[in-house]
C-alpha atoms as a PDB file:
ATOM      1  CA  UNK A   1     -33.823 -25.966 -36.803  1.00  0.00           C
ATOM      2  CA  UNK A   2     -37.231 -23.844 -38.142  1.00  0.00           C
ATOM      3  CA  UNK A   3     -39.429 -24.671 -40.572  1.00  0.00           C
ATOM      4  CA  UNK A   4     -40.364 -21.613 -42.324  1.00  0.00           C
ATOM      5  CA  UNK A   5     -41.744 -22.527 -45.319  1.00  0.00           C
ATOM      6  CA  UNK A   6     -45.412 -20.356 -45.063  1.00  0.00           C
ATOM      7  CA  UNK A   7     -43.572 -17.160 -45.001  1.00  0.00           C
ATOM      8  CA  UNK A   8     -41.543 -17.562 -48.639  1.00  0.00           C
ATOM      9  CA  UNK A   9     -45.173 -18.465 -49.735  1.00  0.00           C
ATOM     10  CA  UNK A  10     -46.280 -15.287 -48.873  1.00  0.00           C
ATOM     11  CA  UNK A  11     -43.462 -13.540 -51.122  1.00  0.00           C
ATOM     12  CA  UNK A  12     -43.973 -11.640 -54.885  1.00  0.00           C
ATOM     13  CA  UNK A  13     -41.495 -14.755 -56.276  1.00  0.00           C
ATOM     14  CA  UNK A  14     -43.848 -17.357 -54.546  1.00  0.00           C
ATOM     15  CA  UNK A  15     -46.157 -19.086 -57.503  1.00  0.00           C
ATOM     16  CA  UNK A  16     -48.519 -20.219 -55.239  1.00  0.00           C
ATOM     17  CA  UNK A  17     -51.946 -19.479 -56.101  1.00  0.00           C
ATOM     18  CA  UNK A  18     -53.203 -15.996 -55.353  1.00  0.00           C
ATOM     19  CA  UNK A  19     -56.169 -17.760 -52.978  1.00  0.00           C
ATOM     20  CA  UNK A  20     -53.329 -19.162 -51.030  1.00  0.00           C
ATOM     21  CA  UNK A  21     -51.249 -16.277 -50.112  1.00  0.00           C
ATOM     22  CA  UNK A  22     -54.524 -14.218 -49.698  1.00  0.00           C
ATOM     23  CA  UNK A  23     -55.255 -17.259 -46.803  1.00  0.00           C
ATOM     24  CA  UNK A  24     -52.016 -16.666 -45.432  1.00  0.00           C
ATOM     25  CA  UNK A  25     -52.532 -12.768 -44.953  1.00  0.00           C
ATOM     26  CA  UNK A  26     -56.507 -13.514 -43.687  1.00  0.00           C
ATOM     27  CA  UNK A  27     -55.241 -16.682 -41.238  1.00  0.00           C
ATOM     28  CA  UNK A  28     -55.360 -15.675 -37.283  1.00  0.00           C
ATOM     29  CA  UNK A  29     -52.661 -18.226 -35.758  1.00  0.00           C
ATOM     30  CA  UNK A  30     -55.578 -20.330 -34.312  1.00  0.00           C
ATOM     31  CA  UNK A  31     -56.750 -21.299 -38.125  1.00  0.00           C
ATOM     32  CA  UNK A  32     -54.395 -24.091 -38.133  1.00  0.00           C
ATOM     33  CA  UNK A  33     -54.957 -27.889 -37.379  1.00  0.00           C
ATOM     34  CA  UNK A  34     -52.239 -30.821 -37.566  1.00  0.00           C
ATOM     35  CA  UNK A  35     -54.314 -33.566 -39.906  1.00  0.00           C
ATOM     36  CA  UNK A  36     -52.748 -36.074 -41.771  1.00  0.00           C
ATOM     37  CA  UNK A  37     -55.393 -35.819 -44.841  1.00  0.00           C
ATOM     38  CA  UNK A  38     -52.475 -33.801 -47.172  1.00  0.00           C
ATOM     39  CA  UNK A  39     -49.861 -35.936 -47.215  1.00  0.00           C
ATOM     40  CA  UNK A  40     -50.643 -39.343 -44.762  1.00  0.00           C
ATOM     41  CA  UNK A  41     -48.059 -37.468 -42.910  1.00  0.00           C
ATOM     42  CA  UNK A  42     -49.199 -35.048 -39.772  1.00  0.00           C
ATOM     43  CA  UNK A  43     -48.728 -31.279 -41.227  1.00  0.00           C
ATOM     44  CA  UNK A  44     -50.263 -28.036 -40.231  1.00  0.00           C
ATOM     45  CA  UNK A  45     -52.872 -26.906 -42.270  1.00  0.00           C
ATOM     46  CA  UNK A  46     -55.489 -23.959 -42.364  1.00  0.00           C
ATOM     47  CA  UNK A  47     -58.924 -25.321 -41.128  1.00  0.00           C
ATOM     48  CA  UNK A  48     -61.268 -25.824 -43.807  1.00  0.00           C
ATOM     49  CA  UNK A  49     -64.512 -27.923 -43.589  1.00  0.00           C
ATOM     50  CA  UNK A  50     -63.248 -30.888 -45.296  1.00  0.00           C
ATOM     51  CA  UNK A  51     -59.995 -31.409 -43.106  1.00  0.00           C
ATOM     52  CA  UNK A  52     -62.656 -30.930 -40.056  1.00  0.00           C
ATOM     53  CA  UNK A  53     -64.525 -33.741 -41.030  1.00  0.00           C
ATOM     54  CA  UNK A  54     -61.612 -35.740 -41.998  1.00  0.00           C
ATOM     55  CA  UNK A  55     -60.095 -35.293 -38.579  1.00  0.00           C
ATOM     56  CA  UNK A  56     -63.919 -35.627 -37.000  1.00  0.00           C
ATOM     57  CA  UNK A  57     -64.015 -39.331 -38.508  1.00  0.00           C
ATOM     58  CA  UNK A  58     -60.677 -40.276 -38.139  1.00  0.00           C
ATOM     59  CA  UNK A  59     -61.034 -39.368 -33.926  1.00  0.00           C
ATOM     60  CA  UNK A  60     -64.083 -41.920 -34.433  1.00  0.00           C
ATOM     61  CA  UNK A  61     -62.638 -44.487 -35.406  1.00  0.00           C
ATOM     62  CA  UNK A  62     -62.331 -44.398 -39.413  1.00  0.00           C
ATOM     63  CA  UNK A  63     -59.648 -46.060 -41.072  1.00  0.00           C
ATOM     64  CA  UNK A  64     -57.249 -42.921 -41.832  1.00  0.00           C
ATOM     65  CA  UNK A  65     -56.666 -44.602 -44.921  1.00  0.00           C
ATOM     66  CA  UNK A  66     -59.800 -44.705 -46.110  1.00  0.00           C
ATOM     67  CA  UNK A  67     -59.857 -41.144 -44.901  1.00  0.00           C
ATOM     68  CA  UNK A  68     -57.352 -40.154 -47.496  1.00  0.00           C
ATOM     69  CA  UNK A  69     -58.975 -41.633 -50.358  1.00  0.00           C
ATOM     70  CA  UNK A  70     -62.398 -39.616 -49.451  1.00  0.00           C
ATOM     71  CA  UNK A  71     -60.307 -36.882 -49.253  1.00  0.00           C
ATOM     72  CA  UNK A  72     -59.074 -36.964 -52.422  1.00  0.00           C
ATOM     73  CA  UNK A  73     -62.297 -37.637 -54.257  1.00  0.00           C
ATOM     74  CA  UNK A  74     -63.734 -34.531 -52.370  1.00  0.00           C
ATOM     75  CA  UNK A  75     -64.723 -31.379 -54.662  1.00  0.00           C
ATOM     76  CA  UNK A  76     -61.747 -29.576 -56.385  1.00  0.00           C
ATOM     77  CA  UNK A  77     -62.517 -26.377 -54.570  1.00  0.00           C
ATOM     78  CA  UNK A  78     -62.150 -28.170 -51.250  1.00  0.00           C
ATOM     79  CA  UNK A  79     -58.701 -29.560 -52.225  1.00  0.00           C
ATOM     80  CA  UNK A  80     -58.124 -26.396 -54.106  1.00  0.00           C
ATOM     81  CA  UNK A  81     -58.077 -24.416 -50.062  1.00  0.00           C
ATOM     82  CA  UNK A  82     -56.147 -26.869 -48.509  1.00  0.00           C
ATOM     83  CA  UNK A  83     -52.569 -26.476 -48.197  1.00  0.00           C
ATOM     84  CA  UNK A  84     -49.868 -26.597 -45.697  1.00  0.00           C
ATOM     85  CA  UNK A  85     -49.034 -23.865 -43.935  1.00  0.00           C
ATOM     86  CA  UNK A  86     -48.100 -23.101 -40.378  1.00  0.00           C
ATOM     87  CA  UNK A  87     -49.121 -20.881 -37.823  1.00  0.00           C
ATOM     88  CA  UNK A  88     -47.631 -18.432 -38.376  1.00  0.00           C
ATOM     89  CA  UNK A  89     -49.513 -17.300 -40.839  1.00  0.00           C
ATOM     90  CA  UNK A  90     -51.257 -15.206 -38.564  1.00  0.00           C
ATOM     91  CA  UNK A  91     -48.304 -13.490 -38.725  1.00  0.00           C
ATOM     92  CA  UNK A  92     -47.767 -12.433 -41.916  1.00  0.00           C
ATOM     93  CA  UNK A  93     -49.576  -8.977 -42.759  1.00  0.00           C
ATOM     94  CA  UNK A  94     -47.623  -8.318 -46.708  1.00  0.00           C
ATOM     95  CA  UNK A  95     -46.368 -10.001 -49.112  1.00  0.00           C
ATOM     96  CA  UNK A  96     -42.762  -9.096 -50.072  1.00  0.00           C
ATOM     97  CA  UNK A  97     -39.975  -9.681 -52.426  1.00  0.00           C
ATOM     98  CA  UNK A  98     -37.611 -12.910 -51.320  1.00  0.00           C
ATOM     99  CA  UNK A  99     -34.734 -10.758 -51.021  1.00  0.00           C
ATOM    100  CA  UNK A 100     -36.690  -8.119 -48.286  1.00  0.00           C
ATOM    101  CA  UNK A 101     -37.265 -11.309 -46.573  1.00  0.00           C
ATOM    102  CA  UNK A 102     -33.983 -12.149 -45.746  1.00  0.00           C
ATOM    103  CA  UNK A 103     -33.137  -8.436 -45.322  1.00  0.00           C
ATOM    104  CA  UNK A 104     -35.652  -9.008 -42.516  1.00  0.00           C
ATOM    105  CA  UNK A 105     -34.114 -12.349 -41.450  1.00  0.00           C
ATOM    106  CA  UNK A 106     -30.711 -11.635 -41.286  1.00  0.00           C
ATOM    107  CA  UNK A 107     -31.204  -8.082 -39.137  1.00  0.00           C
ATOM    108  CA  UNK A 108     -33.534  -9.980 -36.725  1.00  0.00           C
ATOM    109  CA  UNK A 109     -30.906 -12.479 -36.517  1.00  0.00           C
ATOM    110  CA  UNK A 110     -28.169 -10.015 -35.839  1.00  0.00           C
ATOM    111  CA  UNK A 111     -30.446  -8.247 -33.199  1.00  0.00           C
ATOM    112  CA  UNK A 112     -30.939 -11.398 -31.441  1.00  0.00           C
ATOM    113  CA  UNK A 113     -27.159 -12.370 -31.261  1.00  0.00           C
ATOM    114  CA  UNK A 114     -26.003  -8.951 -30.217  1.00  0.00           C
ATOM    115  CA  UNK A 115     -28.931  -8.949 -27.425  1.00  0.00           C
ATOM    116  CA  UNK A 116     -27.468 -12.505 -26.328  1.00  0.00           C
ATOM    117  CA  UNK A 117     -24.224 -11.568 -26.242  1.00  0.00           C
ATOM    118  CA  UNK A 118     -24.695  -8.495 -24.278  1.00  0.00           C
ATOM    119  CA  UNK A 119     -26.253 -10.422 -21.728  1.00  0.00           C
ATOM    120  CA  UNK A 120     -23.226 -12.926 -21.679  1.00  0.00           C
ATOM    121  CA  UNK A 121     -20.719 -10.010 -21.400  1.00  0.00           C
ATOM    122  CA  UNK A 122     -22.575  -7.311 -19.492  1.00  0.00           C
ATOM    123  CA  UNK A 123     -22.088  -4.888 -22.516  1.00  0.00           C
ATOM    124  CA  UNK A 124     -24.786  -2.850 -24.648  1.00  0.00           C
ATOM    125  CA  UNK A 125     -26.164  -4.953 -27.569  1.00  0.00           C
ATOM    126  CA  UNK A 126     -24.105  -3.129 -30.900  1.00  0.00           C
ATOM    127  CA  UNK A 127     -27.651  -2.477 -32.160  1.00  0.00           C
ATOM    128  CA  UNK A 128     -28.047   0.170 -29.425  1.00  0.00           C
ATOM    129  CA  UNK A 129     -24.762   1.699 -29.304  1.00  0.00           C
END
């Protein structure tokens, strides 16, 4: 299975918050760190200061519980910039509608499985005929 979840952010139907999706188009694919501070669960996140020095104290030996609860009394804005959100948000250079989306999805897709089954039968992917 995938997982992606960052790129329907990053669509006009999407009601994340404008600082979000703006993240998403500004992210490089190295802006991203697995920390357990969202959710007590590991997810990718962008790097901002706060999950750095969550991760920085949990890697020394802080309870990751306690962790969580100073996490969630830090500032609003702090919280505010943290979201999930994977790597591939370096990636993602528009936002578009939902339905160009899976336009794009389902012609990559076809690509793909013509180019695979061209090499299984020795015959030019339908895409190039």
């Amino acid at each position: 299975g995938v997982q992606i979840g960052t790129r329907f952010v990053a669509t006009h139907e999407s009601d994340a918050v404008a600082a979000f999706k703006e993240g998403i188009l500004a992210a490089r694919e190295t802006d991203t760190l697995v920390s357990r501070a969202l959710t007590g669960k590991p997810v990718r996140a962008p790097t901002t200061p706060a999950l750095q020095e969550y991760e920085s104290a949990v890697a020394s030996g802080t309870d990751p519980a306690e962790m969580r609860r100073w996490y969630r009394k830090t500032s609003r804005e702090q919280r505010e910039r943290s979201w999930a959100a994977g790597q591939i948000g370096g990636m993602i250079t528009s936002i578009q509608s939902v339905q160009s989306l899976f336009d794009d999805l389902l012609r990559d897709a076809t690509a793909t499985m013509d180019a695979l089954r061209s090499i299984r039968t020795g015959a030019q992917p339908d895409s190039q005929q």
